[in-house]
Protein backbone atom coordinates (compact mmCIF):
# COMPACT_ATOMS: atom_id res chain seq x y z
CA UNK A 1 0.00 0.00 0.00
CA UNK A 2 2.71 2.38 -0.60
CA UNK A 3 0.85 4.65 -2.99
CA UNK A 4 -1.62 5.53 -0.24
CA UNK A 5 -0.56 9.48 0.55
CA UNK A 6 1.31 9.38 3.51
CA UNK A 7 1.06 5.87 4.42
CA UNK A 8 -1.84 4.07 6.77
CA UNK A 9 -2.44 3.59 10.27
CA UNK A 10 -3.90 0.23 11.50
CA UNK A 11 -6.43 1.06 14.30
CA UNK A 12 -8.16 -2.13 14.14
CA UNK A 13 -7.39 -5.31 12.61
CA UNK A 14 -11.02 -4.35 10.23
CA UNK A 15 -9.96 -0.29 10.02
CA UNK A 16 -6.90 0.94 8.41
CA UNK A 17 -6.63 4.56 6.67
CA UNK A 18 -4.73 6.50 4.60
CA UNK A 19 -3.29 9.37 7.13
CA UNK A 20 -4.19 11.96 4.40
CA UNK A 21 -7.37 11.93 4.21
CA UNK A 22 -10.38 13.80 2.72
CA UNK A 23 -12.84 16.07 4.80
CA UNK A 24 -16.24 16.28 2.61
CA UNK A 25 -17.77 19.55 4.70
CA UNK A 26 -16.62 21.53 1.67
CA UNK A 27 -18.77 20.00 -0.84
CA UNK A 28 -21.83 21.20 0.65
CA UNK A 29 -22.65 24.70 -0.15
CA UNK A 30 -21.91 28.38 0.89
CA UNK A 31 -21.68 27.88 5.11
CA UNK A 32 -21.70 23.86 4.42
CA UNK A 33 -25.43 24.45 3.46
CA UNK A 34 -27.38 23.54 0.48
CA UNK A 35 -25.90 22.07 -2.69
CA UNK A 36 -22.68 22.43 -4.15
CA UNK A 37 -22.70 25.26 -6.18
CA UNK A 38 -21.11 22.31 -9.35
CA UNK A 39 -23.18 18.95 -8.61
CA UNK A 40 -20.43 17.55 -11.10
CA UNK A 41 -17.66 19.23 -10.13
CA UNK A 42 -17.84 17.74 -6.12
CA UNK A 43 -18.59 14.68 -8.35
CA UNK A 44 -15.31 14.67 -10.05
CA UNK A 45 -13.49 15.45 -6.41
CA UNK A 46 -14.86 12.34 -4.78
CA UNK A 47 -13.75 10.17 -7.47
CA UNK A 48 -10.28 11.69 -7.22
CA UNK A 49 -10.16 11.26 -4.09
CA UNK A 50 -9.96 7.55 -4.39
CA UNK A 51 -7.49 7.50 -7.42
CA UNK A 52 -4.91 9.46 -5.68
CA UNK A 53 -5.12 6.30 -2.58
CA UNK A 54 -6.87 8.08 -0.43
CA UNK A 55 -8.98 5.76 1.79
CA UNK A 56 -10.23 7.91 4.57
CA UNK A 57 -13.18 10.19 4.10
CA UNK A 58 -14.57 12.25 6.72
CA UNK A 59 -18.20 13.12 6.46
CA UNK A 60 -21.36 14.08 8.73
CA UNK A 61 -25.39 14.09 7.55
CA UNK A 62 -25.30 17.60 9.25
CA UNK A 63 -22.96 18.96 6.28
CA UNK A 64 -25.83 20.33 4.05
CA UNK A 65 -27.29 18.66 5.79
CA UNK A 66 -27.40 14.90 4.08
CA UNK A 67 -25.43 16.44 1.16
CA UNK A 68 -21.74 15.05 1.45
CA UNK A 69 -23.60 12.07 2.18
CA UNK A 70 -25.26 11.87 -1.07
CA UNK A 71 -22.70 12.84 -2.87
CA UNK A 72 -20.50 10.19 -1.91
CA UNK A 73 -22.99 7.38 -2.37
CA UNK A 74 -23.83 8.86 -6.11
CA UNK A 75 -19.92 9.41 -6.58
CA UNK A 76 -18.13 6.08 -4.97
CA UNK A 77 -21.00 3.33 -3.95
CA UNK A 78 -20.38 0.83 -4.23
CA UNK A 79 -17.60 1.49 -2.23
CA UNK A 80 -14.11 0.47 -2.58
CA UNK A 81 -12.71 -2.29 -0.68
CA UNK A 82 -9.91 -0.46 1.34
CA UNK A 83 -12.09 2.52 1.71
CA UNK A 84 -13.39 3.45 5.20
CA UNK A 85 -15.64 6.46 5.66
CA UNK A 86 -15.70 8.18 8.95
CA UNK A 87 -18.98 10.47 9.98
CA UNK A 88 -20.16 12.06 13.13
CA UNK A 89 -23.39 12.66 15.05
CA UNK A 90 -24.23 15.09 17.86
CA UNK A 91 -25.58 18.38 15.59
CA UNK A 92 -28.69 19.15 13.12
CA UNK A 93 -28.89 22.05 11.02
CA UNK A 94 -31.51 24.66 11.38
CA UNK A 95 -33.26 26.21 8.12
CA UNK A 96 -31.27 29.20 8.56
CA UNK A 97 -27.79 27.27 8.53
CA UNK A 98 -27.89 27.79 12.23
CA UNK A 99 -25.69 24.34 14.05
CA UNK A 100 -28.36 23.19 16.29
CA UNK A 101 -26.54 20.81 19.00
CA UNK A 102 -28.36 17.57 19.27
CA UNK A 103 -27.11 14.93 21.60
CA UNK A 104 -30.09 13.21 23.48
CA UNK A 105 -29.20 9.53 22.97
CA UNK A 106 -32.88 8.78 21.40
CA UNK A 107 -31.80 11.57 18.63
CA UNK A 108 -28.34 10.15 18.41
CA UNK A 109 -29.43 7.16 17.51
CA UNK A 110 -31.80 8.49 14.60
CA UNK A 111 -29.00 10.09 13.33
CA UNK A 112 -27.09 7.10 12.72
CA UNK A 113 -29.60 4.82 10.98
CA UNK A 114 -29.79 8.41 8.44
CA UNK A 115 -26.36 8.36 8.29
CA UNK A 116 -26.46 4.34 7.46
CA UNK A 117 -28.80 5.25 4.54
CA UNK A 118 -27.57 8.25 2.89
CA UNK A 119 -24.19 7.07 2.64
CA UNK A 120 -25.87 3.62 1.65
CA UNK A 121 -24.46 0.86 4.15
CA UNK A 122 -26.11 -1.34 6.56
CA UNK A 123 -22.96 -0.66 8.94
CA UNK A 124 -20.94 2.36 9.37
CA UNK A 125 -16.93 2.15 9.76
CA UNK A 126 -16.60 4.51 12.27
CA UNK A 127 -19.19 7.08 14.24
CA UNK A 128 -17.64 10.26 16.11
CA UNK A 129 -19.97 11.87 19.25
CA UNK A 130 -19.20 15.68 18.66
CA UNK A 131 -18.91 16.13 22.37
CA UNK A 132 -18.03 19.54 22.79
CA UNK A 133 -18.71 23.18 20.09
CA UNK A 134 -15.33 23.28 18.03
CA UNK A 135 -13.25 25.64 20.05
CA UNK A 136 -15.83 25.79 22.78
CA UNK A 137 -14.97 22.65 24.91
CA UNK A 138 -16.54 21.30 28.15
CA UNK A 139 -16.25 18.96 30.53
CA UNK A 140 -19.69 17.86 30.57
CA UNK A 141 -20.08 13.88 30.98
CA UNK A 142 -20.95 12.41 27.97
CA UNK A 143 -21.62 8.85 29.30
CA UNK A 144 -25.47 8.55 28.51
CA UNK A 145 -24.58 9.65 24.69
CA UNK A 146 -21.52 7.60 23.81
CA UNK A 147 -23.11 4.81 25.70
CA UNK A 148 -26.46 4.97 22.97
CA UNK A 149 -23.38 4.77 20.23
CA UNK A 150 -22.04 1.97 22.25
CA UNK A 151 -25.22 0.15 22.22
CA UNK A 152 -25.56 0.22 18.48
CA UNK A 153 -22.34 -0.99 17.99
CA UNK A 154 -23.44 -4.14 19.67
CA UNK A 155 -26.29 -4.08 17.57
CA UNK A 156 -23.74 -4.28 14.75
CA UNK A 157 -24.75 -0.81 12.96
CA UNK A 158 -21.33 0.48 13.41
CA UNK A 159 -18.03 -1.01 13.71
CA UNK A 160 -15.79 1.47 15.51
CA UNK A 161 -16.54 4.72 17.62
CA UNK A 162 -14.57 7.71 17.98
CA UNK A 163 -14.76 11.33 19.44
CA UNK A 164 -15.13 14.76 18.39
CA UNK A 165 -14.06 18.31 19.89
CA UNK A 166 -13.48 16.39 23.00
CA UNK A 167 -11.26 16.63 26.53
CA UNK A 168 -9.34 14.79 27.36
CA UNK A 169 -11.40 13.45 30.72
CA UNK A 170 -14.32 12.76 28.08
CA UNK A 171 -11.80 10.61 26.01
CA UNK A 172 -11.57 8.53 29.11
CA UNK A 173 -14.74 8.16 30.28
CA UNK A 174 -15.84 6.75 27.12
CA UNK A 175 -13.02 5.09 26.92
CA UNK A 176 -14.64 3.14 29.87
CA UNK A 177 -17.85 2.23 28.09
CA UNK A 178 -16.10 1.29 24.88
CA UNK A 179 -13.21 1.39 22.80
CA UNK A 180 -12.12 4.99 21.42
CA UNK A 181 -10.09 4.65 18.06
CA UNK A 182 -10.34 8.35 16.76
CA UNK A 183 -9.97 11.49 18.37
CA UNK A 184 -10.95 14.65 16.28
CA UNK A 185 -10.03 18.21 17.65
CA UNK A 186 -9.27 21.62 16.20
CA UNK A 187 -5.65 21.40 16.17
CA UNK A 188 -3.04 23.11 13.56
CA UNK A 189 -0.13 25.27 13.83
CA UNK A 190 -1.37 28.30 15.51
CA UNK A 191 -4.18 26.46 17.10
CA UNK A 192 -2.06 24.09 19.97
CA UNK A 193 -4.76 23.45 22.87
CA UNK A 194 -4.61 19.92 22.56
CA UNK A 195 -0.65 19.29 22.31
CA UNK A 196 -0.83 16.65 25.09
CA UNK A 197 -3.79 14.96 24.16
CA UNK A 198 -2.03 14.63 20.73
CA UNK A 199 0.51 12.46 23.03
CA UNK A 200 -1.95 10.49 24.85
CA UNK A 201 -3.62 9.35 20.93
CA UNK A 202 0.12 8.61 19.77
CA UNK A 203 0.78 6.42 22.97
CA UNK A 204 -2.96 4.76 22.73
CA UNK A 205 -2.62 4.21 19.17
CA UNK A 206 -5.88 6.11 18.78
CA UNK A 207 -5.95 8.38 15.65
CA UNK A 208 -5.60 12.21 16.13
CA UNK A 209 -7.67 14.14 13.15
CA UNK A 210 -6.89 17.85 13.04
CA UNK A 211 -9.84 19.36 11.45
CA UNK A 212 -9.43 22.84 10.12
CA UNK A 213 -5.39 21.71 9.14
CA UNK A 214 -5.15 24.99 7.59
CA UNK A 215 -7.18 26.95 9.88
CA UNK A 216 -10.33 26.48 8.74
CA UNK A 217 -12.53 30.07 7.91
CA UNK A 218 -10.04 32.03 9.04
CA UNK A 219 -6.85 30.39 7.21
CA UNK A 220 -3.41 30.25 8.66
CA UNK A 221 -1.21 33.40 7.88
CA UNK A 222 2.37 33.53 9.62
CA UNK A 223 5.79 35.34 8.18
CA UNK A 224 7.49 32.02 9.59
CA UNK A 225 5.00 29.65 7.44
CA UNK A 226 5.76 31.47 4.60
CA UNK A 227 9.41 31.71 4.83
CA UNK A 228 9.88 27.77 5.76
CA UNK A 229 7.37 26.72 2.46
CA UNK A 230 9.94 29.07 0.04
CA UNK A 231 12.53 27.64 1.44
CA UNK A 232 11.17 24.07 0.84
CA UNK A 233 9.95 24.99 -2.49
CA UNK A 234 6.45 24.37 -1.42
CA UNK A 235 3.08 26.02 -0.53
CA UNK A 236 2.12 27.11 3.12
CA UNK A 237 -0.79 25.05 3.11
CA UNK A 238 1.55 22.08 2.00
CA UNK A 239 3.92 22.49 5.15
CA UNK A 240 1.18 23.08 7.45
CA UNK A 241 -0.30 19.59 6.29
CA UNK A 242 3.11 18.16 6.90
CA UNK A 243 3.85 19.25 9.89
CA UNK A 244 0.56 17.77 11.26
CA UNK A 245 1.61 14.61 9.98
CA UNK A 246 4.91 14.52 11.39
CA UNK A 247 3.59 15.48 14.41
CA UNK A 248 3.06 12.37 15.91
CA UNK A 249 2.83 8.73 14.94
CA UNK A 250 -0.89 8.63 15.01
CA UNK A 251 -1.79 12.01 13.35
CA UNK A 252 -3.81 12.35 10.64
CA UNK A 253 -4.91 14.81 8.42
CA UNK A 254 -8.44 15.60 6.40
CA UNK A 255 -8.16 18.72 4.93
CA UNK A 256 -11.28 19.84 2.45
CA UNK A 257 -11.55 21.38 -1.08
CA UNK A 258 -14.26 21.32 -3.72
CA UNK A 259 -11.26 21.80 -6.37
CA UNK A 260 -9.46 18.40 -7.64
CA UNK A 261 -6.22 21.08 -8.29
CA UNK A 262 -6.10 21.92 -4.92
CA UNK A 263 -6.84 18.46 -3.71
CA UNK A 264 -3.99 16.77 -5.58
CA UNK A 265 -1.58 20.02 -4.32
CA UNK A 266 -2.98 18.79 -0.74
CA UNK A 267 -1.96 15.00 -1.42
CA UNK A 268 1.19 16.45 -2.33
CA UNK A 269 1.99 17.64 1.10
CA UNK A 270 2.38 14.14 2.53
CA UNK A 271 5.21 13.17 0.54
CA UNK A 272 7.08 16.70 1.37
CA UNK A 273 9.73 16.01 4.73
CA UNK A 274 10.14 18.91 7.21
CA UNK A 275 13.62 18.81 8.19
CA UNK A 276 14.51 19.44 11.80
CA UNK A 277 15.20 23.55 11.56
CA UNK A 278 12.04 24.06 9.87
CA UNK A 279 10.06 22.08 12.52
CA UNK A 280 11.93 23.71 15.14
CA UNK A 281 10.96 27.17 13.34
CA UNK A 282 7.34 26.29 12.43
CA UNK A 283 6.67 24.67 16.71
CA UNK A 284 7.60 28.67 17.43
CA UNK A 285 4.82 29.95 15.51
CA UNK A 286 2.17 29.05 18.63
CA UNK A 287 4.53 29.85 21.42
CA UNK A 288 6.01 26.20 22.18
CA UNK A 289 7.86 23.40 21.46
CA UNK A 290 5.66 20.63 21.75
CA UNK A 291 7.68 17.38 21.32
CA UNK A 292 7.22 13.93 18.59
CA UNK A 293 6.41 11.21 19.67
């Protein structure tokens, strides 16, 4: 599997990905609402997605909401073999784009059998409880809601659970109730909150997603990014993707585009190699020198 962009973690003996993966939120429309504004074009990206070895799609029903969904049924089922496709539960969308927070474990549970049939399957790979609001974290218990996921992973409706905008004490309670093997947090260059829960993943051999890689709606701008990507002949965006992946052993990456240019200059990144000055330079850029594991 050596064409897969920037190799694969094994997180279960049934779930290995590609550590570059794909985040579908930005196929969805203007404030991930509504259709894309080129049905064909998202079309297109999905299917290059796969032929570039990519085998790790992040999705959710609430981008659109159900859009992403559909479009990767219409663009990939039925689905590869080695591909795995990773969604989350815990939000609906309002029908003013508002992000409505919906976590009672009844509603939870709804939300997986509409993930299970917009996406096509009769079991998902992997479900993540968005515990927390993005940046907005608590330490609220989340027992009662990973414990409905739990339940339907008995039920066999999904293989493998994970968590989303989570602490680090919510990562072990559920952790308690049932095996964690993703962990997906804001977490990029300038954004370095989670720096020793980064650790804990690496040393668990649960994977770490950064979503927003590249900062998200407010991309990352630094005189230091800039300077390290001209000196490595590449873009900023590139060596921010890289340096998330060299971050630790279990990191991986899905950043979103609705353009197959800028998806293939994104695949790129995991084949470029921050040497140890850069990464020394680019760990300044929040303040602190977090170490590798």
């Amino acid at each position: 599997m050596s064409n897969v962009p920037g190799g694969t973690l094994r997180l279960a003996d049934d779930l290995v990905i590609s550590r570059m993966g794909y985040g579908a939120m930005q196929l969805a429309g203007p404030h991930v609402f509504g259709p894309p504004k080129d049905h064909d074009a998202a079309i297109a990206v999905l299917r290059e997605v796969v032929a570039l070895g990519i085998t790790h799609i992040d999705t959710s029903d609430f981008y659109g909401p159900y859009v992403t969904n559909q479009l990767i049924k219409e663009a990939l089922h039925p689905y590869p073999a080695d591909l795995r496709i990773i969604t989350k539960v815990g939000a609906r969308r309002g029908p003013d784009a508002s992000w409505i927070m919906s976590r009672d474990p009844a509603e939870l549970k709804a939300q997986v059998h509409e993930n299970l049939e917009h996406l096509g399957v009769d079991v998902l790979d992997a479900v993540n409880l968005r515990a927390g609001d993005n940046d907005r974290l608590n330490d609220d218990s989340i027992a009662e809601q990973f414990g409905a996921l739990a339940e339907l992973q008995k039920e066999g409706l999904i293989r493998h659970l994970g968590l989303s905008s989570v602490t680090a004490g919510q990562l072990a309670e559920a952790q308690a109730i049932a095996p964690v093997v993703t962990v997906q947090n804001l977490y990029n260059l300038a954004q370095r909150r989670d720096d020793a829960l980064v650790e804990l993943c690496a040393r668990e051999n649960i994977a770490f997603a950064s979503y927003f890689p590249l900062g998200g709606f407010t991309p990352l701008q630094s005189g230091t990014l800039t300077s390290v990507a001209q000196r490595l002949d590449a873009t900023p965006q590139q060596v921010a993707l890289a340096w998330l992946l060299q971050r630790s052993s279990t990191s991986v990456v899905i950043p979103g585009t609705s353009s197959i240019a800028h998806l293939r200059e994104n695949v790129a990144a995991a084949d470029l190699v921050l040497p140890a000055d850069a990464i020394a330079e680019l760990d300044g850029i929040a303040g602190s020198t977090p170490t590798t594991d």
